[in-house]
N, C-alpha and C. Protein backbone atom coordinates (compact mmCIF):
# COMPACT_ATOMS: atom_id res chain seq x y z
N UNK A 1 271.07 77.45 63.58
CA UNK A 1 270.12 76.63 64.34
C UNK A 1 270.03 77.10 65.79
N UNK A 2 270.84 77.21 66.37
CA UNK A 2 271.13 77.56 67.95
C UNK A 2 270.71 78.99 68.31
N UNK A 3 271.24 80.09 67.02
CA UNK A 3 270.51 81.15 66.80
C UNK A 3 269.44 81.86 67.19
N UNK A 4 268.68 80.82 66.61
CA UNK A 4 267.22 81.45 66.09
C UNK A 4 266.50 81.47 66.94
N UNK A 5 265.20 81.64 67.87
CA UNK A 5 264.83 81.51 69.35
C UNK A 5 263.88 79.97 68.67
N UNK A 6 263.49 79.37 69.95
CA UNK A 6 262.63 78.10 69.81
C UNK A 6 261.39 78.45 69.22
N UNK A 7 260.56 79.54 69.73
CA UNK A 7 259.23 79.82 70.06
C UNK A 7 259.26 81.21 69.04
N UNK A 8 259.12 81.52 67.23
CA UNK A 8 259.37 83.01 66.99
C UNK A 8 258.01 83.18 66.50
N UNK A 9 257.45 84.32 66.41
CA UNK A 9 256.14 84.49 65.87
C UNK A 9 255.69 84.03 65.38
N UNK A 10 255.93 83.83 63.85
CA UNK A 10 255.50 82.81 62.73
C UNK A 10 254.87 81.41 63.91
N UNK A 11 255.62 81.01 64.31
CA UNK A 11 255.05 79.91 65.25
C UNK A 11 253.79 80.01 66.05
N UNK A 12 254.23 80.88 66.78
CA UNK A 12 253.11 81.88 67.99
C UNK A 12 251.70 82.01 67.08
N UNK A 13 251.99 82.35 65.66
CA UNK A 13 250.64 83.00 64.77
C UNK A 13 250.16 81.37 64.69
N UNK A 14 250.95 80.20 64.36
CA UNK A 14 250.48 78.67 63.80
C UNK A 14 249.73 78.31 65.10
N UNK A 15 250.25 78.56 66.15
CA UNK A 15 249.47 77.65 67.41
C UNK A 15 248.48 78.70 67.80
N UNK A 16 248.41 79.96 67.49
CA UNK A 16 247.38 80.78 68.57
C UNK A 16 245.91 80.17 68.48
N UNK A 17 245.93 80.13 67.09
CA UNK A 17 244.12 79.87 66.81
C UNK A 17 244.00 77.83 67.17
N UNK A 18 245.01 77.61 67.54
CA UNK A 18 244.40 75.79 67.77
C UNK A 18 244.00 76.29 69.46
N UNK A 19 244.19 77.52 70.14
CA UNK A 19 244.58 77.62 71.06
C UNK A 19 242.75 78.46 71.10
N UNK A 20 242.35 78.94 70.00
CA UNK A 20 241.18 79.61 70.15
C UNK A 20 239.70 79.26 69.93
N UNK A 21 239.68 77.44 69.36
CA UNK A 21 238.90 76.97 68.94
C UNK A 21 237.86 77.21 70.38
N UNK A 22 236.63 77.25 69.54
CA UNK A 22 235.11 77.19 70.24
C UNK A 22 235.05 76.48 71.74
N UNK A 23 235.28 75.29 71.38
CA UNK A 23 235.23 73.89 72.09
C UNK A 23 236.23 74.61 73.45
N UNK A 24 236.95 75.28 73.45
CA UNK A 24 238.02 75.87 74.55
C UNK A 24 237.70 76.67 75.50
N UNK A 25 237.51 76.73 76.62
CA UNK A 25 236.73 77.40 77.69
C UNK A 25 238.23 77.56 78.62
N UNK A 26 239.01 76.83 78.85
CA UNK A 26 239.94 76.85 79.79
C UNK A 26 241.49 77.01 79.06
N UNK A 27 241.90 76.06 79.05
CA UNK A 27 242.47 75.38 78.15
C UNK A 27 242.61 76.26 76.27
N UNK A 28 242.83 77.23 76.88
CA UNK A 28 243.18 78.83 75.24
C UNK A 28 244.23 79.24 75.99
N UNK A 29 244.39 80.39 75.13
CA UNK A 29 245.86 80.97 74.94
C UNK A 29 245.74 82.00 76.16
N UNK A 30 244.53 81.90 77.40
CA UNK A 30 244.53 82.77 78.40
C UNK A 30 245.62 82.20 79.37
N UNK A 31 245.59 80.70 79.32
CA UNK A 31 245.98 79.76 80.09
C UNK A 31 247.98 79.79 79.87
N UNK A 32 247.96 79.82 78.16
CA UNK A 32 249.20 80.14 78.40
C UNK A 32 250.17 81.20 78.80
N UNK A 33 249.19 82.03 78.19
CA UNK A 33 249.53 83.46 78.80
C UNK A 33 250.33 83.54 80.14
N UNK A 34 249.33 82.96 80.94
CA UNK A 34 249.75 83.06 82.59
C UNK A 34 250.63 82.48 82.72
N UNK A 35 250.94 81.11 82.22
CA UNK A 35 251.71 80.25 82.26
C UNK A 35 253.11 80.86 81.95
N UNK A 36 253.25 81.54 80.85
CA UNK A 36 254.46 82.72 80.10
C UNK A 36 254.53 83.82 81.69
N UNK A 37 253.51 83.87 82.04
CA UNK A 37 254.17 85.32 83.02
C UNK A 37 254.42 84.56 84.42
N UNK A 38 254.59 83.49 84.32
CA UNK A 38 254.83 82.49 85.26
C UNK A 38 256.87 82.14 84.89
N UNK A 39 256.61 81.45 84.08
CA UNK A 39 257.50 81.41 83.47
C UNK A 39 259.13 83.08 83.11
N UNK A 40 258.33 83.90 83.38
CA UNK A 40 259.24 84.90 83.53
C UNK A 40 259.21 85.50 84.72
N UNK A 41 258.44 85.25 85.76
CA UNK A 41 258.72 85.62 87.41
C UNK A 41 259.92 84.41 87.77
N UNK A 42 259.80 83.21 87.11
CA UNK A 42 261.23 82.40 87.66
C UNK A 42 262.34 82.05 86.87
N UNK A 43 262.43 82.93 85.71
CA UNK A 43 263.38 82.92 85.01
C UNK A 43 264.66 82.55 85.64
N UNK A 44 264.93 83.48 86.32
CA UNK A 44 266.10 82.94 86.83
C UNK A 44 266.64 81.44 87.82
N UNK A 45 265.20 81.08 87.97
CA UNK A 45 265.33 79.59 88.80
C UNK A 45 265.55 78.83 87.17
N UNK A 46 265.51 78.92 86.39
CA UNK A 46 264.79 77.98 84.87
C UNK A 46 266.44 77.61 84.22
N UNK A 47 267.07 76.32 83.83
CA UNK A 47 268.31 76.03 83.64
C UNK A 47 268.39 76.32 82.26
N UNK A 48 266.86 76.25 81.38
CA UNK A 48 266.46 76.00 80.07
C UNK A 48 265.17 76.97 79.92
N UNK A 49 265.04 78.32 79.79
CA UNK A 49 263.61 79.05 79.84
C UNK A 49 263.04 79.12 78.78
N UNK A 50 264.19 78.98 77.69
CA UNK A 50 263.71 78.67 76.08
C UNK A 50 262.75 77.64 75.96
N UNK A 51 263.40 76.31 76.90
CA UNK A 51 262.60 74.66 76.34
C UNK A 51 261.69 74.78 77.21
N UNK A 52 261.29 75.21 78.20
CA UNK A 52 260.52 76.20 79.13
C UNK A 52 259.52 76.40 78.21
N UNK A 53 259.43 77.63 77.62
CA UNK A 53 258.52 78.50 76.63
C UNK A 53 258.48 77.70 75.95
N UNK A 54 258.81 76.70 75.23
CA UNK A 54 257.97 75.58 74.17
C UNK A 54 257.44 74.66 74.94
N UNK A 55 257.79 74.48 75.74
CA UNK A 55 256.71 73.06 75.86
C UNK A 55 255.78 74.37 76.76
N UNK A 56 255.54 74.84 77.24
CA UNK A 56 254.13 75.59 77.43
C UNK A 56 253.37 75.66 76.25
N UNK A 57 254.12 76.68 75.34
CA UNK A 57 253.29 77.07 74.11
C UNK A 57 252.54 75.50 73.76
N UNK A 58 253.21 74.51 73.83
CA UNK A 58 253.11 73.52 73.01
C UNK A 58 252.13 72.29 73.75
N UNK A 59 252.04 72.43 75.28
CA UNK A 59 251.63 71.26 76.11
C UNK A 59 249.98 71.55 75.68
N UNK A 60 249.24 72.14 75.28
CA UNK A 60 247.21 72.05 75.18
C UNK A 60 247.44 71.88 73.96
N UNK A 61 248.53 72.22 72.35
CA UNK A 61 248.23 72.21 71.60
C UNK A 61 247.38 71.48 70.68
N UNK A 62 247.38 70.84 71.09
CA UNK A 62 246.05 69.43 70.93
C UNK A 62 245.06 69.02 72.34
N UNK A 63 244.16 69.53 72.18
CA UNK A 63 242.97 69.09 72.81
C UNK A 63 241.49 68.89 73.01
N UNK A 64 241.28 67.32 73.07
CA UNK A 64 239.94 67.04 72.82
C UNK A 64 239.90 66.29 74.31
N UNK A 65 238.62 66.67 74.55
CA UNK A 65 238.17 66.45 75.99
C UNK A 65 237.68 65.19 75.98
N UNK A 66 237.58 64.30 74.86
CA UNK A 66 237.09 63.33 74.59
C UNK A 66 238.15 61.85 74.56
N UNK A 67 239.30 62.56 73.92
CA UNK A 67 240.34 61.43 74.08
C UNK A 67 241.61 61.49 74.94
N UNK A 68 241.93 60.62 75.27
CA UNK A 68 243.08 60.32 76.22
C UNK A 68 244.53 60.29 75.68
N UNK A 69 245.02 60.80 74.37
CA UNK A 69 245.98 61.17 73.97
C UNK A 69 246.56 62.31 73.42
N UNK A 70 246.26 63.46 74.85
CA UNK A 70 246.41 65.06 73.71
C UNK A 70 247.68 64.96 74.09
N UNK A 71 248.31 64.65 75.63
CA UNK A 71 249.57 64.99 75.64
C UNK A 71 250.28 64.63 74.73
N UNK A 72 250.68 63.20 74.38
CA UNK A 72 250.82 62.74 73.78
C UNK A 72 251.47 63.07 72.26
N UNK A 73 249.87 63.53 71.49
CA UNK A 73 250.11 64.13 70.39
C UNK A 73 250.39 65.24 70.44
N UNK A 74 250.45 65.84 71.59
CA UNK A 74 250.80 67.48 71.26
C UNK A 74 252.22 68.12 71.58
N UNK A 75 253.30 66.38 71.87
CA UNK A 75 254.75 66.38 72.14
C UNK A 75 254.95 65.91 70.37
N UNK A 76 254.23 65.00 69.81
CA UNK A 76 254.98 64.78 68.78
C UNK A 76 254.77 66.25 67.70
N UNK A 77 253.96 66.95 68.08
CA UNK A 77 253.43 68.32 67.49
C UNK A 77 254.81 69.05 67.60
N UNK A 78 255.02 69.06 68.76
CA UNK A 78 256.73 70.20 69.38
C UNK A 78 257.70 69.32 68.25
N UNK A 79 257.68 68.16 68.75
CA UNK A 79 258.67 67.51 67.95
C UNK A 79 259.05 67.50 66.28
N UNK A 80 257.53 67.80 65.89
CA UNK A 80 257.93 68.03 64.51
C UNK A 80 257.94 69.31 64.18
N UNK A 81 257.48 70.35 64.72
CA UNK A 81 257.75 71.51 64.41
C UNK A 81 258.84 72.31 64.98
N UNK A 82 259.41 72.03 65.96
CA UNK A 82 260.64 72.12 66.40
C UNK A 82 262.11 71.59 65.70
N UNK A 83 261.67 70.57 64.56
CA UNK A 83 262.67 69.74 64.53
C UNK A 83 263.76 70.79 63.62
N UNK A 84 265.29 70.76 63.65
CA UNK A 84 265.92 71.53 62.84
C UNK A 84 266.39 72.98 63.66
N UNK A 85 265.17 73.13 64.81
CA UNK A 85 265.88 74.18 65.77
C UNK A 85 266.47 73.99 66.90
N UNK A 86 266.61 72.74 67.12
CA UNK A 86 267.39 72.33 68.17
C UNK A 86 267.97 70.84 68.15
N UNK A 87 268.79 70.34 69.10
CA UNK A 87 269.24 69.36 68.74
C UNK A 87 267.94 68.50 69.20
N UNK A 88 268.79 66.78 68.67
CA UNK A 88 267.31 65.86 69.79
C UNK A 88 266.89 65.40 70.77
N UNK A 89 268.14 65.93 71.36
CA UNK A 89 268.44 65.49 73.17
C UNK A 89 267.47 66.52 73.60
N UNK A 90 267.34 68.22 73.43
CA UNK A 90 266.77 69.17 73.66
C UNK A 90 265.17 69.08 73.42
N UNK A 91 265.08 69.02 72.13
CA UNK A 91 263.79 68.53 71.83
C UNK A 91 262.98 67.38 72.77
N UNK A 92 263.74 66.24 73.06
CA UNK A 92 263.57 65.01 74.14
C UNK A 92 262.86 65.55 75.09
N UNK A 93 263.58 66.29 76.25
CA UNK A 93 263.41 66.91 77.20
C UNK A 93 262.11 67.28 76.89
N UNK A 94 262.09 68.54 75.89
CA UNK A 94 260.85 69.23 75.78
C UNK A 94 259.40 68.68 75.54
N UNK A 95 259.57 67.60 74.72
CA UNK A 95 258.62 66.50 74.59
C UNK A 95 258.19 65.91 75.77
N UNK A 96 259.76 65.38 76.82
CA UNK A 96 258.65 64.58 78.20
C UNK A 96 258.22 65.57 79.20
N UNK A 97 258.43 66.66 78.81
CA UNK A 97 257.87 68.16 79.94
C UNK A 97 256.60 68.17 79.75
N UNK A 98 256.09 67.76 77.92
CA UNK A 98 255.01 68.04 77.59
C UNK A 98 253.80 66.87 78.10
N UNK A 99 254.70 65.50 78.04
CA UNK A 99 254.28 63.95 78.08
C UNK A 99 253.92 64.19 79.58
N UNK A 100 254.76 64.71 80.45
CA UNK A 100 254.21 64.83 81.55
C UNK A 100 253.27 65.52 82.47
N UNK A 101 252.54 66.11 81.56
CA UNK A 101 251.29 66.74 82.41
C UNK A 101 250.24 66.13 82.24
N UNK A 102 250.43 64.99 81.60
CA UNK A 102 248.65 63.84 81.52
C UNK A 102 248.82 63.43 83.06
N UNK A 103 250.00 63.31 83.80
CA UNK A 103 250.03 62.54 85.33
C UNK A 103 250.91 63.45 86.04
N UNK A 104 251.06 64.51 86.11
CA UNK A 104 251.61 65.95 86.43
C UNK A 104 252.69 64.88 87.76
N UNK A 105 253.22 63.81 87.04
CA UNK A 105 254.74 63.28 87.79
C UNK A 105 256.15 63.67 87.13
N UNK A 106 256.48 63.91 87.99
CA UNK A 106 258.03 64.00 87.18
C UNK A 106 258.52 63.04 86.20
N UNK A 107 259.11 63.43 84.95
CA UNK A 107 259.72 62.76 84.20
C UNK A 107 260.60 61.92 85.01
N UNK A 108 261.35 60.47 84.51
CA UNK A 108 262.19 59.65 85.50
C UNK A 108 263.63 60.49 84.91
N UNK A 109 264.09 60.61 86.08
CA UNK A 109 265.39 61.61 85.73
C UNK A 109 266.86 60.30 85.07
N UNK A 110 266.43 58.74 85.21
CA UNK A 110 267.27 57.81 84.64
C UNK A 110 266.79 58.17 83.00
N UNK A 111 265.97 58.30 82.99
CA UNK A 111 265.30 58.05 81.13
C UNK A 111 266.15 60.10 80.83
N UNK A 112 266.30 61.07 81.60
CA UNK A 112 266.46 62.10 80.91
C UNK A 112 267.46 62.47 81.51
N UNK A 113 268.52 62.23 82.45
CA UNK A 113 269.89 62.82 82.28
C UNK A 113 270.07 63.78 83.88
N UNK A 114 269.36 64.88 83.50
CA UNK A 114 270.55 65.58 84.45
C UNK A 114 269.15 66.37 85.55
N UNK A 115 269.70 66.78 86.74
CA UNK A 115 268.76 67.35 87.24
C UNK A 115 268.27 68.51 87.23
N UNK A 116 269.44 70.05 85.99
CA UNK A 116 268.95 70.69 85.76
C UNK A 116 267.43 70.34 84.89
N UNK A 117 267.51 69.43 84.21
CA UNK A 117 265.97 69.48 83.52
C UNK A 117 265.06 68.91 84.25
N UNK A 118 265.36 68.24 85.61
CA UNK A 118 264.47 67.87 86.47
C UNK A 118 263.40 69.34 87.14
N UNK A 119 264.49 70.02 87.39
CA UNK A 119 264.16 70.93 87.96
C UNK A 119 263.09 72.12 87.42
N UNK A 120 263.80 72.18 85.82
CA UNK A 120 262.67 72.65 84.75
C UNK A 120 261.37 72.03 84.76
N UNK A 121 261.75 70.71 84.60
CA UNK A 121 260.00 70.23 84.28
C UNK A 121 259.56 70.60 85.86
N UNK A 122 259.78 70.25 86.95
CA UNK A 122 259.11 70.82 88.01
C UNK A 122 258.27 71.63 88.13
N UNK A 123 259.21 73.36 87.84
CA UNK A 123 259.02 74.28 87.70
C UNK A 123 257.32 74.45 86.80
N UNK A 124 257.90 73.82 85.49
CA UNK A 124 256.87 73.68 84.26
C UNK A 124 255.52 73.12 84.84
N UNK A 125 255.69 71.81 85.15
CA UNK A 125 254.57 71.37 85.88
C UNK A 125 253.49 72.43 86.96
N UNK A 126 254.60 72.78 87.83
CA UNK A 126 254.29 73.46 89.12
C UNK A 126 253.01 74.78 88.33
N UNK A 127 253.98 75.36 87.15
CA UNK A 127 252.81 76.68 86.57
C UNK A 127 251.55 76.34 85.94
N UNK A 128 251.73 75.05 85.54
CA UNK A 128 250.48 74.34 84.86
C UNK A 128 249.52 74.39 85.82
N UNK A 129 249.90 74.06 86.84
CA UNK A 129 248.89 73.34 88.42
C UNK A 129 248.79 75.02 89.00
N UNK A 130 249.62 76.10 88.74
CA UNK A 130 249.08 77.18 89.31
C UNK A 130 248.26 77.65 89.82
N UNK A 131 246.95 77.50 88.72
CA UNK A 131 245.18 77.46 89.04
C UNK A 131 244.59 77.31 90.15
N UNK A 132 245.35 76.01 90.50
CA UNK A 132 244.29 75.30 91.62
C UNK A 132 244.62 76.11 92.83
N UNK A 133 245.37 77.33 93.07
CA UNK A 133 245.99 77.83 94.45
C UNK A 133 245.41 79.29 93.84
N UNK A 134 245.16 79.79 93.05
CA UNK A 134 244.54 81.06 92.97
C UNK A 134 243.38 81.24 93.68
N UNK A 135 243.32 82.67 93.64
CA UNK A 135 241.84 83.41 94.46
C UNK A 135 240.59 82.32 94.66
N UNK A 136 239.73 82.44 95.60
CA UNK A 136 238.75 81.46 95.56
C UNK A 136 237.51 81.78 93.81
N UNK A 137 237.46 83.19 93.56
CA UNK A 137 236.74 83.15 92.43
C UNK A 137 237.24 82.99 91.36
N UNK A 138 238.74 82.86 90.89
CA UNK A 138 239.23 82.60 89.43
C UNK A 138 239.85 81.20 90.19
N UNK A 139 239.80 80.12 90.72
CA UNK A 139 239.56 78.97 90.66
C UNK A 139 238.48 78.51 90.19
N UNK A 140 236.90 79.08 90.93
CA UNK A 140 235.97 78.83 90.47
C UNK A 140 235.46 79.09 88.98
N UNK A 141 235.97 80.09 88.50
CA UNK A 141 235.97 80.14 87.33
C UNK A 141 236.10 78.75 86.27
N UNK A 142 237.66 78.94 86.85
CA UNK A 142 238.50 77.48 86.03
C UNK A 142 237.59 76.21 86.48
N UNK A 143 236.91 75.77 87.52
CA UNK A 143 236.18 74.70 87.32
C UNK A 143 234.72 74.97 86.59
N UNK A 144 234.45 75.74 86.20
CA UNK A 144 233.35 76.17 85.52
C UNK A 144 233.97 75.65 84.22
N UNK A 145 235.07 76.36 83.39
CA UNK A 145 235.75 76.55 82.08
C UNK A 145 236.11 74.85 81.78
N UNK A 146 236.91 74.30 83.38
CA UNK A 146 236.78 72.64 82.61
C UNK A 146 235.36 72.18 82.45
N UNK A 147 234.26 72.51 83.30
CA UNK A 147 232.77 71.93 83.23
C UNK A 147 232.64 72.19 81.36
N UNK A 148 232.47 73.13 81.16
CA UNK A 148 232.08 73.45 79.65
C UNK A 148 232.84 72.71 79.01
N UNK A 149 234.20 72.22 79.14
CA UNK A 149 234.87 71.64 78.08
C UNK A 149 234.45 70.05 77.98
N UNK A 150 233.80 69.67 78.99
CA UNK A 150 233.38 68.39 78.95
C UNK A 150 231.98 68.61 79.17
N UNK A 151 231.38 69.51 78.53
CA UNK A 151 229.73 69.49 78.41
C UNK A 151 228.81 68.22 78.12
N UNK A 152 229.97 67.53 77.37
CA UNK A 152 228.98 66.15 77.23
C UNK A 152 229.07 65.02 77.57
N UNK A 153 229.42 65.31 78.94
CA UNK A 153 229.29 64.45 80.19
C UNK A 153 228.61 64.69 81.02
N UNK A 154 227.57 63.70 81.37
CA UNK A 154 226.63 64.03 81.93
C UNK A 154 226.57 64.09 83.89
N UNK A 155 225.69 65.15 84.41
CA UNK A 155 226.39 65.50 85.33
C UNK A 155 226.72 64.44 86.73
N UNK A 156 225.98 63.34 86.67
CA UNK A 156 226.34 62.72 87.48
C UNK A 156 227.65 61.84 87.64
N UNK A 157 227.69 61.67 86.40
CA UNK A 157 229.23 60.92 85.65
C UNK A 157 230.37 62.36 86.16
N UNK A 158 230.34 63.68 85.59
CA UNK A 158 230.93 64.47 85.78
C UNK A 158 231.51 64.65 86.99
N UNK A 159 230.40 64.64 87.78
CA UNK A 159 230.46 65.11 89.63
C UNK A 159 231.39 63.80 90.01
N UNK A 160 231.11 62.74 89.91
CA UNK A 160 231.86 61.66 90.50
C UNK A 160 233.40 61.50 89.94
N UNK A 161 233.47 61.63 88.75
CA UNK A 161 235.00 61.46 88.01
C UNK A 161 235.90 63.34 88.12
N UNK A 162 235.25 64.04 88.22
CA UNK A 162 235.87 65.00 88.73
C UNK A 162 236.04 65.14 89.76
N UNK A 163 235.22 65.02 90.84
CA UNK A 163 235.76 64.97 92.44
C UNK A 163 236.91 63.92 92.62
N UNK A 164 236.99 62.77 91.57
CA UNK A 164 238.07 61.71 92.14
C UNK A 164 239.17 61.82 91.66
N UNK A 165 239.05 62.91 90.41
CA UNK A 165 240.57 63.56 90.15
C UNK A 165 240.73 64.71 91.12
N UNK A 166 240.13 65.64 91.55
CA UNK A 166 240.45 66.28 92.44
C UNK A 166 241.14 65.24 94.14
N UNK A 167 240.36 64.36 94.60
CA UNK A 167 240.82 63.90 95.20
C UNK A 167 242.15 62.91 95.47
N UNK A 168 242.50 62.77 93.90
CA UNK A 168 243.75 62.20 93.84
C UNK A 168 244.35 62.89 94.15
N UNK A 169 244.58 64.42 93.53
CA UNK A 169 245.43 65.33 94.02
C UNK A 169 245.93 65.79 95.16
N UNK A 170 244.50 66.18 96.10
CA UNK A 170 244.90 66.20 97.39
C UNK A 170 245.49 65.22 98.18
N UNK A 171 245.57 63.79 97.75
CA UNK A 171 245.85 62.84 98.12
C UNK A 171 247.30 62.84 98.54
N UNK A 172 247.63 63.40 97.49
CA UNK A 172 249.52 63.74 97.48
C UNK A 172 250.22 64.38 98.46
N UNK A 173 251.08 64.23 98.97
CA UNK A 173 251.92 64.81 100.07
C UNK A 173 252.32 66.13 99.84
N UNK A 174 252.52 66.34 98.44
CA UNK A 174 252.60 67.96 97.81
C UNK A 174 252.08 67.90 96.36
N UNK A 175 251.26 69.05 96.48
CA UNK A 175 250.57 68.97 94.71
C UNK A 175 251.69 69.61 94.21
N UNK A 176 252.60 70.55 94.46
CA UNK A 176 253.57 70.96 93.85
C UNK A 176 255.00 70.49 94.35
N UNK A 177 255.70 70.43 92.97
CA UNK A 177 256.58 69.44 93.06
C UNK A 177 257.76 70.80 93.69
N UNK A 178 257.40 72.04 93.86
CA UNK A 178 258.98 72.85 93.91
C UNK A 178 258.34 73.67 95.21
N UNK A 179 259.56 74.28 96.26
CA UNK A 179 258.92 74.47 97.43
C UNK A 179 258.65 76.06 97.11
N UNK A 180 259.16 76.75 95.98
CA UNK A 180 258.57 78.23 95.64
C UNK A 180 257.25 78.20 95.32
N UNK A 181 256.67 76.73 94.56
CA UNK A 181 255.14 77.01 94.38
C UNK A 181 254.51 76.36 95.59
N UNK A 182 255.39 75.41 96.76
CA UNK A 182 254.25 75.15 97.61
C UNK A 182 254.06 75.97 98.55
N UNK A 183 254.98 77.54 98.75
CA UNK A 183 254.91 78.05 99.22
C UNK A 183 253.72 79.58 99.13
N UNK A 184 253.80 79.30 97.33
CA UNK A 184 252.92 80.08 97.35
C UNK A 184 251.44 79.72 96.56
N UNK A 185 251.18 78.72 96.70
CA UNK A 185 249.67 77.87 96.34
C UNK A 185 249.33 77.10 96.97
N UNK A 186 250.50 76.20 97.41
CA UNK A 186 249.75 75.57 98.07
C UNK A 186 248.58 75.18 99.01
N UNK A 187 249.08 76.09 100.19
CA UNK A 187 247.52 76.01 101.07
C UNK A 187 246.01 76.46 100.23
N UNK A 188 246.52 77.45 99.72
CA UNK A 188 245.19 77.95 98.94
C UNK A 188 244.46 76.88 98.03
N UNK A 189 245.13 76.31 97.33
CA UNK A 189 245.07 74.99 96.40
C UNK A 189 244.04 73.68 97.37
N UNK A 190 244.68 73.55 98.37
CA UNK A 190 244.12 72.48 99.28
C UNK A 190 242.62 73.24 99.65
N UNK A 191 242.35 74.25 99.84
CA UNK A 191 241.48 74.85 100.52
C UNK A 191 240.24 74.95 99.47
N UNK A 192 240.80 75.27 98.03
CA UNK A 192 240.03 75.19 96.76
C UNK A 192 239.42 73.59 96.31
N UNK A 193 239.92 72.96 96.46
CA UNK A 193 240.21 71.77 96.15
C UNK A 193 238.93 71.17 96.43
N UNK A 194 238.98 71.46 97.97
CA UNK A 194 238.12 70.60 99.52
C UNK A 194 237.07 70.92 99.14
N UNK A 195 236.59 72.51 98.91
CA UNK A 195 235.34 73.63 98.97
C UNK A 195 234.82 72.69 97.39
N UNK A 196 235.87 72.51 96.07
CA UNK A 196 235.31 71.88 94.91
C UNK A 196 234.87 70.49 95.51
N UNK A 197 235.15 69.43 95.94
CA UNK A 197 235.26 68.40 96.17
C UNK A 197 233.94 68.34 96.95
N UNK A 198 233.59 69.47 98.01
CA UNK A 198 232.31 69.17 98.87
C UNK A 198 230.98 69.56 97.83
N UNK A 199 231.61 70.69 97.24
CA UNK A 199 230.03 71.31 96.39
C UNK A 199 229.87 70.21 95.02
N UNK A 200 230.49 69.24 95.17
CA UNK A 200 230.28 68.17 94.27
C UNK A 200 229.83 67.29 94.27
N UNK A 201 230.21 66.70 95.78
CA UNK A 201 229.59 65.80 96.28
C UNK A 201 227.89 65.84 96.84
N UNK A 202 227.94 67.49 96.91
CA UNK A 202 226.35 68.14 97.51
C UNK A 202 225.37 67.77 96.60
């Protein structure tokens, strides 16, 4: 059991194509990709890089732009296909890494134990939110790629409920929870953010 890696091909081949459906503009296996080469520039910050690499692979595995429970279902997804390769304390973890990117807050470290896994989900979180601090044109991209995924919302509804999730964000004292990513997204992130937030409101 301990053996075997979390994440082995056979797996990789089961999730790629939920990862390639039509409906996916952002939110595919480009996303995890980065997320993986994210994930191995801080390897060595990572207490857990294994439970790391699953709940990435595993956090979009379900998603419909329509309902409000992908995280959700796409922890009990890890959970059952994981089950048997790790214990359930491990699995736990990996599940609220996953539970926690519907409100990109930290898991409560009373409900999960120790602060090495605090520090993981951080980390985890922090690569998810990566996006928003990249180049000004592959941000723009990515708000294009979420526009398509919610095509059928119409744009005035769109413009208003997307600027007010963007503006929650900036709202925050730090969009990233670890000071390696606010050091290196942050400003850029705020600057992306503002430029989305105004051409939305235009």
């Amino acid at each position: 059991m301990e053996n075997e890696p979390l994440i082995d091909e056979p797996l990789k081949r089961e999730l790629s194509p939920l990862y390639q459906a039509p409906d996916r503009h952002y939110h595919k296996l480009a996303h995890i990709e980065a997320m993986l080469a994210l994930a191995k520039d801080y390897r060595a910050s990572l207490h857990d890089p294994e439970a790391v690499e699953a709940a990435i692979w595993f956090h979009d595995a379900i998603y419909d732009s329509r309902a409000k429970d992908n995280e959700a279902r796409s922890a009990a997804l890890a959970e059952e296909k994981l089950a048997g390769r790790t214990d359930a304390e491990r699995l736990g973890r990996i599940a609220a890494m996953i539970v926690a990117t519907a409100t990109h807050e930290l898991p409560s470290l009373q409900r999960l134990g120790n602060e090495h896994f605090i520090r993981d989900a951080a980390l985890f979180l922090d690569m998810d939110l990566s996006i928003l601090g990249a180049a000004p044109e592959a941000f723009d991209a990515y708000e294009q790629a979420v526009r398509r995924e919610y095509g059928w919302v119409e744009e005035p509804m769109w413009r208003a409920g997307r600027g007010a999730v963007l503006k929650t964000f900036l709202s925050r004292p730090h969009l990233y929870h670890t000071e390696e990513f606010r050091q290196r997204f942050e400003p850029q992130a705020r600057r992306n953010m503002a430029r989305s937030i105004a051409a939305l409101a235009a």
